[in-house]
Protein backbone atom coordinates (compact mmCIF):
# COMPACT_ATOMS: atom_id res chain seq x y z
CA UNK A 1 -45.73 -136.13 -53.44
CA UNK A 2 -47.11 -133.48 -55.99
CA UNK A 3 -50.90 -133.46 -56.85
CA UNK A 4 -49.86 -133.03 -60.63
CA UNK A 5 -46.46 -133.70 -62.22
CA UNK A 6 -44.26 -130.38 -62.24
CA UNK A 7 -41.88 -129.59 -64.71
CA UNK A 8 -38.61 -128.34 -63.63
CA UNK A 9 -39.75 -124.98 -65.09
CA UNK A 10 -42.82 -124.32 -62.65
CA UNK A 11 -40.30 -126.02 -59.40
CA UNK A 12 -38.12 -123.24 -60.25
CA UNK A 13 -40.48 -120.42 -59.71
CA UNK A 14 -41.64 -121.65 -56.91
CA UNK A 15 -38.52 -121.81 -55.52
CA UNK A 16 -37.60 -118.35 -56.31
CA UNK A 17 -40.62 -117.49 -53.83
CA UNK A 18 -40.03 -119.99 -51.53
CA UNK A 19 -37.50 -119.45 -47.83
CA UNK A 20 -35.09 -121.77 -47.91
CA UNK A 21 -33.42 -124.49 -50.14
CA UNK A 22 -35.08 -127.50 -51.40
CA UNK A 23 -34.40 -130.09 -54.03
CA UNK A 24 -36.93 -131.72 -56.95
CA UNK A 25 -36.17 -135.17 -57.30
CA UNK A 26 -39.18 -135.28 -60.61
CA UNK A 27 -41.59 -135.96 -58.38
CA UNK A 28 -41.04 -134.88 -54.90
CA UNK A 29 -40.25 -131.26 -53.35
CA UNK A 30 -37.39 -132.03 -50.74
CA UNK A 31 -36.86 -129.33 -48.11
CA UNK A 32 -33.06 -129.13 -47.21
CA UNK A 33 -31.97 -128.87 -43.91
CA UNK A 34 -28.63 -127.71 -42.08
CA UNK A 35 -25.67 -130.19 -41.38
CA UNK A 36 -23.38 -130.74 -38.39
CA UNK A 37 -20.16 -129.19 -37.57
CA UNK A 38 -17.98 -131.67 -38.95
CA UNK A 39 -20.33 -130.82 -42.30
CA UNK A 40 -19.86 -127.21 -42.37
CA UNK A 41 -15.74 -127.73 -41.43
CA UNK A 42 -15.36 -130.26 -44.23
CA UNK A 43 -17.00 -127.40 -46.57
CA UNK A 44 -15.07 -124.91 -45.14
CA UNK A 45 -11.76 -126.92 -45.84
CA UNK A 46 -12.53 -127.73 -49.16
CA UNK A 47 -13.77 -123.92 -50.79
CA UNK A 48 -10.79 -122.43 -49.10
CA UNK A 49 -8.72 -125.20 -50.93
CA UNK A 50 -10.45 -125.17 -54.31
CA UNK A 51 -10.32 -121.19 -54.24
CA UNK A 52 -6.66 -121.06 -52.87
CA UNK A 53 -5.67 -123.69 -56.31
CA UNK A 54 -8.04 -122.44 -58.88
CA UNK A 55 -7.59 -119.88 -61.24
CA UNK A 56 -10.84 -118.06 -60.73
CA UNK A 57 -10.65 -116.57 -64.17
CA UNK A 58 -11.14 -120.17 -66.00
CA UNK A 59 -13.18 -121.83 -62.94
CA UNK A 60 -15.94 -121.12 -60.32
CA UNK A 61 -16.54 -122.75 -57.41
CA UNK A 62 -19.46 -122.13 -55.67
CA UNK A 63 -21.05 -123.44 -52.68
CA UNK A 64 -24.87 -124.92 -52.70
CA UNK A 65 -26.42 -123.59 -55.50
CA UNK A 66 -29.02 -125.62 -57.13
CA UNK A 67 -28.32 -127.27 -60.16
CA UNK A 68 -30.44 -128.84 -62.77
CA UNK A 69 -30.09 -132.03 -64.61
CA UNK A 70 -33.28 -133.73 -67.07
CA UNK A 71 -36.52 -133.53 -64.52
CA UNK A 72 -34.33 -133.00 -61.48
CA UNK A 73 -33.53 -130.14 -59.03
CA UNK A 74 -30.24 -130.67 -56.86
CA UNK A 75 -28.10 -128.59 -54.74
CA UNK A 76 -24.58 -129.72 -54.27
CA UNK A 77 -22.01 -128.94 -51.32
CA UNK A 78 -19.81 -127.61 -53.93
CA UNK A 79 -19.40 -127.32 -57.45
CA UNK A 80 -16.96 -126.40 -59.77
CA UNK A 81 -17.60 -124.96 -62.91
CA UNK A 82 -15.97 -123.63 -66.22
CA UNK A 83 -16.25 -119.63 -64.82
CA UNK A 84 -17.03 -117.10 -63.88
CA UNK A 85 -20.87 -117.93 -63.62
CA UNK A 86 -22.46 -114.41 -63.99
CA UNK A 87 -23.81 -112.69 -60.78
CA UNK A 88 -27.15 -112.93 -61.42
CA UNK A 89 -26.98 -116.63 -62.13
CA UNK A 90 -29.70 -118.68 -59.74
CA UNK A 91 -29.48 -121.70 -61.35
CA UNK A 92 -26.70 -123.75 -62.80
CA UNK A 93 -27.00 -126.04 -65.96
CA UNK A 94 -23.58 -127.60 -66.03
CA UNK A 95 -20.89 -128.53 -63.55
CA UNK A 96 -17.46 -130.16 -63.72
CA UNK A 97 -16.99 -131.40 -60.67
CA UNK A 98 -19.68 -132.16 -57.63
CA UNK A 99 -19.31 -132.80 -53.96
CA UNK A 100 -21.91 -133.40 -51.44
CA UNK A 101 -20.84 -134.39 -47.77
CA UNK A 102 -22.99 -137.26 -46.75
CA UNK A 103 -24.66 -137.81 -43.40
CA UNK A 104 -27.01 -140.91 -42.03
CA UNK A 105 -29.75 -138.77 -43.13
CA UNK A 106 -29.04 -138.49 -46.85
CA UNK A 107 -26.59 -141.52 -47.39
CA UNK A 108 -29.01 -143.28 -49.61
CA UNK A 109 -29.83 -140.55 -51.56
CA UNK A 110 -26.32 -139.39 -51.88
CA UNK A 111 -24.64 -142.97 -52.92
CA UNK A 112 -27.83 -144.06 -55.30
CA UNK A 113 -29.79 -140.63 -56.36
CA UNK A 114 -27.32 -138.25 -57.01
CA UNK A 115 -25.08 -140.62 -58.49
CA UNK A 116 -27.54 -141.32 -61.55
CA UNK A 117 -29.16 -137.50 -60.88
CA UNK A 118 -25.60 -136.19 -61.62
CA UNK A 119 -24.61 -139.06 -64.11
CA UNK A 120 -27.55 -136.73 -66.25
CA UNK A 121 -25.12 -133.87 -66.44
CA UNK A 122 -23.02 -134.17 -69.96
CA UNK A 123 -20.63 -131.50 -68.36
CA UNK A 124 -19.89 -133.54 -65.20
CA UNK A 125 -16.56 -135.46 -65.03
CA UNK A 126 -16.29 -136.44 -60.88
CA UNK A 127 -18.63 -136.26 -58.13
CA UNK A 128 -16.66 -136.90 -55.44
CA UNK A 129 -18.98 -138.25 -52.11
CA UNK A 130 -16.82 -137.55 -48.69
CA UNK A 131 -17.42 -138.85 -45.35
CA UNK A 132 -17.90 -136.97 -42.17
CA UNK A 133 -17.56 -139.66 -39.90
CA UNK A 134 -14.28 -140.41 -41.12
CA UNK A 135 -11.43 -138.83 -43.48
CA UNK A 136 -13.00 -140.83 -46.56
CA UNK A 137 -13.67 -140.03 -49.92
CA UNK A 138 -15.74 -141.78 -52.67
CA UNK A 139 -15.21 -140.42 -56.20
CA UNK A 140 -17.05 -141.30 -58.90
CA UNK A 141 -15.49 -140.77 -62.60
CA UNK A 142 -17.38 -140.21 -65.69
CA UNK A 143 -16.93 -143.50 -68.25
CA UNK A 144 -18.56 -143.47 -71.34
CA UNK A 145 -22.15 -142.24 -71.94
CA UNK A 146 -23.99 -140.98 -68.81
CA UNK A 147 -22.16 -143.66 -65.86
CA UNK A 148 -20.25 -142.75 -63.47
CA UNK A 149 -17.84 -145.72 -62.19
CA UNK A 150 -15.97 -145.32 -58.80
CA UNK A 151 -12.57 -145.14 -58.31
CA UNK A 152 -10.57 -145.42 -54.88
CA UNK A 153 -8.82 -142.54 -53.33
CA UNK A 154 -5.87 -142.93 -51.16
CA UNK A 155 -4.27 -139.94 -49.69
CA UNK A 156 -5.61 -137.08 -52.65
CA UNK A 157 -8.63 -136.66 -54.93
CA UNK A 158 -7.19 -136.11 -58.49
CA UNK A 159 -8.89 -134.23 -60.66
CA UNK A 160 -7.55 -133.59 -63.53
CA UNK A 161 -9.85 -131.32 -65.51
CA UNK A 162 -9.66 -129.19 -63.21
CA UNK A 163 -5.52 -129.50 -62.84
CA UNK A 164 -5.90 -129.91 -58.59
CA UNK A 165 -4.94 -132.84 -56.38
CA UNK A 166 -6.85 -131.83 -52.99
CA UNK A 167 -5.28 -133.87 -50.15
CA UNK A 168 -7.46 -135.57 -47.52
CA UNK A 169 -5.50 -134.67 -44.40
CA UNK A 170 -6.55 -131.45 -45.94
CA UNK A 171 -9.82 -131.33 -46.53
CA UNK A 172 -10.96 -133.21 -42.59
CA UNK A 173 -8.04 -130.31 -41.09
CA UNK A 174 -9.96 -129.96 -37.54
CA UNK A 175 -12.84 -132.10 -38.12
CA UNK A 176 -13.29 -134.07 -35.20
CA UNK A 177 -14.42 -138.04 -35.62
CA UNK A 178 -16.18 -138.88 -32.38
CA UNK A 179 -16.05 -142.66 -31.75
């Protein structure tokens, strides 16, 4: 916990100086920390697909870089913006798509945090939450002002402001589910 309330101004320059990644929930300075194998495969997977479908002219996708929304600091897995984000860019305001690959460590904050942190973003339109215990995906859909309501996926993620359909089996190719 913070002696004083920071803005998301002064967490920013901090951060510049900082090593590392960390996140600003408002009130809190979260250090970030590396994920498993089956977290960096899953990533792998999905940036190779999103690159390979995307026309990199009109989108950006781009791979943990933080992200603000009101008093909050986050960096997702992956997001996917309306591109190309400048080179210089540190910090992006506005996203159309999210995905973070959760773990027992940040479940909770990932189902409950981020899912009102990233209902925040007006831009946003799916933040898609996948497993890597198992070839699961939870995506969330923007309805109406600010919620994001969950819809099941079978098979594919559809997202269709984006014009992709990303299948599973594809994303969790080689991951390896130990029982």
């Amino acid at each position: 916990m913070l002696q004083e309330p920071w803005t998301v101004e002064n967490f920013l320059a901090s951060d510049d100086r900082q090593e590392g990644k960390h996140e600003f929930d408002g009130t809190s300075i979260i250090p970030m920390i590396g994920g498993s194998r089956n977290h960096q495969r899953i990533i792998s997977n999905l940036l190779r697909l999103l690159e390979d479908r995307l026309d990199t002219t009109v989108f950006d996708v781009i791979q943990e870089m933080r992200i603000t929304m009101g008093r909050k600091v986050r960096y997702p897995d992956i997001s996917v913006c309306a591109g190309p984000v400048a080179g210089h860019i540190r910090t992006l305001r506005d996203a159309l798509v999210t995905f973070e690959v959760v773990s027992d460590d940040t479940e909770a904050t990932d189902r409950d945090e981020k899912r009102h942190d990233y209902g925040l973003l007006p831009s946003l339109r799916h933040y898609v939450i996948l497993e890597q215990s198992m070839m699961s995906a939870t995506v969330l859909e923007r309805a109406g002002q600010g919620s994001l309501e969950t819809i099941l996926t079978t098979g594919a993620i559809a997202l269709p402001e984006i014009g992709v359909d990303l299948p599973l089996d594809a994303i969790y190719r080689s991951v390896r589910f130990t029982p």
